[in-house]
Protein backbone atom coordinates (compact mmCIF):
# COMPACT_ATOMS: atom_id res chain seq x y z
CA UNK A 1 0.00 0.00 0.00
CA UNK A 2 1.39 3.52 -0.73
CA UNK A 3 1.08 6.55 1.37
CA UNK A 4 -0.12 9.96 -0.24
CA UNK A 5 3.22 11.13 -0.85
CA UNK A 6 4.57 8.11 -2.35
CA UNK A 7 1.55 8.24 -5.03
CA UNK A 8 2.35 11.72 -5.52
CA UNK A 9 5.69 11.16 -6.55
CA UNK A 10 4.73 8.06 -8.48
CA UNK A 11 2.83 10.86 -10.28
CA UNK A 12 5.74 12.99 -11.22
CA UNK A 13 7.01 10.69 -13.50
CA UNK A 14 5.07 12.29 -16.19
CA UNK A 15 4.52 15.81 -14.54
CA UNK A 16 6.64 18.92 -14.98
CA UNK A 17 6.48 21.19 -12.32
CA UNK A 18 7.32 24.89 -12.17
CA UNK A 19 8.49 27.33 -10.16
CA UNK A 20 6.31 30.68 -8.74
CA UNK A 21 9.00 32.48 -10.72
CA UNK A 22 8.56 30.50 -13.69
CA UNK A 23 5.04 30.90 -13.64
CA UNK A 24 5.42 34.79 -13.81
CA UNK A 25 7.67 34.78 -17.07
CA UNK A 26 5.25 32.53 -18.57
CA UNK A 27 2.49 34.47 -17.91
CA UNK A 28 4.43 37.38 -19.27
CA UNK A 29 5.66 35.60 -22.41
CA UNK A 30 2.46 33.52 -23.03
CA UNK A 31 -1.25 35.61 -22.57
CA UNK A 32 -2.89 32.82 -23.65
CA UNK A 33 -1.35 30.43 -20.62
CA UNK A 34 -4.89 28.72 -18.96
CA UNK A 35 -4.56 28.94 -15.13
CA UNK A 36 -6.01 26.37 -14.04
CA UNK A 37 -6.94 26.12 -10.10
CA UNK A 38 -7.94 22.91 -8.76
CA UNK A 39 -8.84 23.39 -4.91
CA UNK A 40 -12.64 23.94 -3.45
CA UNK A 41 -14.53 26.89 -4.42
CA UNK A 42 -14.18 28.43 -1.30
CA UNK A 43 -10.73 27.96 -1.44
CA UNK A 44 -10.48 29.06 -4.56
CA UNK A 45 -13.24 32.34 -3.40
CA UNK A 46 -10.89 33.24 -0.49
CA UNK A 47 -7.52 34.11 -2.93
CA UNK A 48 -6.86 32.66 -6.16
CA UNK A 49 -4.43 34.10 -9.05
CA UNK A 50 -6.39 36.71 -10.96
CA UNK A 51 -7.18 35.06 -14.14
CA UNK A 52 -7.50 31.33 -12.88
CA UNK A 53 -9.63 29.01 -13.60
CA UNK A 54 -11.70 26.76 -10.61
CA UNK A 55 -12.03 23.32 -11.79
CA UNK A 56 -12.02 21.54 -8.76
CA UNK A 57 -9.92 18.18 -8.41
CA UNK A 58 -12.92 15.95 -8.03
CA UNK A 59 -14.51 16.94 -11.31
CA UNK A 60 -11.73 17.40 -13.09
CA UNK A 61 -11.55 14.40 -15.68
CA UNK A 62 -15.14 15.01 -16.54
CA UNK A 63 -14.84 18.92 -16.89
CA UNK A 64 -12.04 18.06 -19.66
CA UNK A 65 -14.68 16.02 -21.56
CA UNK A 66 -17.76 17.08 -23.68
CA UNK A 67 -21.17 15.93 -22.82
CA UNK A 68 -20.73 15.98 -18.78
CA UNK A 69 -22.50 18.34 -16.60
CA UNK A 70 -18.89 19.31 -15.28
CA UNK A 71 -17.90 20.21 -18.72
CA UNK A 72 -16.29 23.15 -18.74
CA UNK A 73 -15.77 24.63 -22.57
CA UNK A 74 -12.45 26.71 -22.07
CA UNK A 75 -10.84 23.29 -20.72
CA UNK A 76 -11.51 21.26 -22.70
CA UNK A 77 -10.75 23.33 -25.81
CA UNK A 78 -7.26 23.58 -23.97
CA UNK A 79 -5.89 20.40 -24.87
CA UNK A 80 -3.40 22.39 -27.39
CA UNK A 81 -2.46 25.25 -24.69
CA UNK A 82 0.10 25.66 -21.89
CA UNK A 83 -1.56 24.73 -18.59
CA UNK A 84 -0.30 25.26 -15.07
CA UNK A 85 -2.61 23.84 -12.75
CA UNK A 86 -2.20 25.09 -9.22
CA UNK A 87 -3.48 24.74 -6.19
CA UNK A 88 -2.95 25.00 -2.33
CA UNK A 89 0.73 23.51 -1.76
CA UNK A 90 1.34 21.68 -4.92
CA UNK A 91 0.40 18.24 -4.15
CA UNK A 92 -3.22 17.80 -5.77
CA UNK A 93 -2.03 20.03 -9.42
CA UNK A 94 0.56 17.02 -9.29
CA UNK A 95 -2.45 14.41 -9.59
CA UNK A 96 -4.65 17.22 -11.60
CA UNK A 97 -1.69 17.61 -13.93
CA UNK A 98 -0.82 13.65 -14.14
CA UNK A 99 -4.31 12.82 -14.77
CA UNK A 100 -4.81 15.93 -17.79
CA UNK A 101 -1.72 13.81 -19.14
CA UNK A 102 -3.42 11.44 -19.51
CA UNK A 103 -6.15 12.98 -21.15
CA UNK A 104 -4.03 14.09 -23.53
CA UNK A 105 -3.22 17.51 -22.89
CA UNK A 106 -0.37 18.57 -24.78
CA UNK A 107 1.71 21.03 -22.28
CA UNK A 108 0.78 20.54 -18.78
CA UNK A 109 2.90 21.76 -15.55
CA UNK A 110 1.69 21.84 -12.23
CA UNK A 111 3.07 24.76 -9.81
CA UNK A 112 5.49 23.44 -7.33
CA UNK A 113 5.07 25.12 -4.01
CA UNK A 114 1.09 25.91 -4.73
CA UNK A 115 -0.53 29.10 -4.15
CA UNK A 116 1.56 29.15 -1.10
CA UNK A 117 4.92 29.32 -2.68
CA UNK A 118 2.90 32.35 -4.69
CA UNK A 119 2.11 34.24 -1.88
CA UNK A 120 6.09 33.49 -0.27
CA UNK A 121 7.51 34.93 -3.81
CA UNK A 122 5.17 37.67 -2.99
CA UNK A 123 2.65 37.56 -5.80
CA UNK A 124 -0.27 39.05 -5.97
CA UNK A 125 -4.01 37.12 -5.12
CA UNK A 126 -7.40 37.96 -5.61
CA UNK A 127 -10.60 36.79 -3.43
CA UNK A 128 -13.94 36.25 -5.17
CA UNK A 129 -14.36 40.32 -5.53
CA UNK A 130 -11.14 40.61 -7.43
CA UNK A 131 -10.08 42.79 -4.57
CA UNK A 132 -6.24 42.29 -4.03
CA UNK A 133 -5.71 39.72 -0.76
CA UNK A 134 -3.35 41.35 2.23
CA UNK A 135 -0.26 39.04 1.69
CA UNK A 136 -0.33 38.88 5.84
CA UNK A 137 -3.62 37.57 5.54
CA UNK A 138 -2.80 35.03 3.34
CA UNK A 139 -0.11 34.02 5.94
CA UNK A 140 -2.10 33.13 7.96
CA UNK A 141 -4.66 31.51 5.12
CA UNK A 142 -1.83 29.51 4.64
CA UNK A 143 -1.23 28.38 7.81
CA UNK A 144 -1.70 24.21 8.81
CA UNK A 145 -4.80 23.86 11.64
CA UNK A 146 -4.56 20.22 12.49
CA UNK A 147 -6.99 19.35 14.74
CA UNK A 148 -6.30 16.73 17.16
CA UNK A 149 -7.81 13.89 15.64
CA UNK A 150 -5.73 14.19 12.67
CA UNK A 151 -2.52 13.64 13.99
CA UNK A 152 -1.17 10.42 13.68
CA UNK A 153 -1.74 8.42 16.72
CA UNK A 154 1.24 7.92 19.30
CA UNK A 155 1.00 4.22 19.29
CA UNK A 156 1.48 3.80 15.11
């Protein structure tokens, strides 16, 4: 049995991952670069990159297809366009990326470090307004809440 990280990086066999500065000269050199944002919609409504697109990781195979009630046009039509597919730390745009693979999209990266790493090269976000997110608030966004019950026991 493998662990969540060990199927992540199972996953990057196939996946190239970029950097937060990476993802700014792209977006410089390449307006037509599909941002594609793969957490919860409140997530996503909290901060997001301006621009992005919210296709969240459970619908995402079906929102890449015609004929689904997930479908979502501008994705699928993007099966010929660099994609980065973000999201909170990097982990689930590895599996969103690996999976668009494939699919059969042609130039797919996922953003290493997430939204996260974004905010820590001190990039700009957006909440669901469009109204520019306090970087300090997106600290502490950002910031892991465990609660007790899911920490790993002491016993295992």
């Amino acid at each position: 049995m493998k662990n969540f990280l060990e199927l992540i990086k199972d996953c990057l066999s196939d996946v190239k991952e970029i950097m937060p500065w990476d993802l700014e000269e792209r977006l410089a050199a390449n307006p037509d670069l599909l941002l594609v944002d793969v957490r919860e919609p409140d997530e996503f409504a909290a901060m997001h990159i301006d621009g992005s697109l919210n296709v969240p990781r459970g619908i995402l195979e079906s929102a890449c297809e015609w004929d689904y009630e997930e479908t979502v046009p501008e994705l699928v039509r993007a099966r010929d366009r660099e994609v980065v597919v973000v999201c909170r730390s990097g982990y689930r745009s590895i599996m969103a990326a690996h999976a668009m693979n494939l699919l059969g999209y042609q130039e797919v990266s996922s953003l290493q470090t997430g939204l996260r790493g974004w905010k820590d090269y001190e990039q700009p976000l957006v909440d669901a307004a469009g109204e520019s997110v306090d970087l300090d608030d997106a600290d502490r966004y950002f910031t892991p809440r465990l609660r007790p019950e899911q920490m790993r026991p002491a016993d295992r």
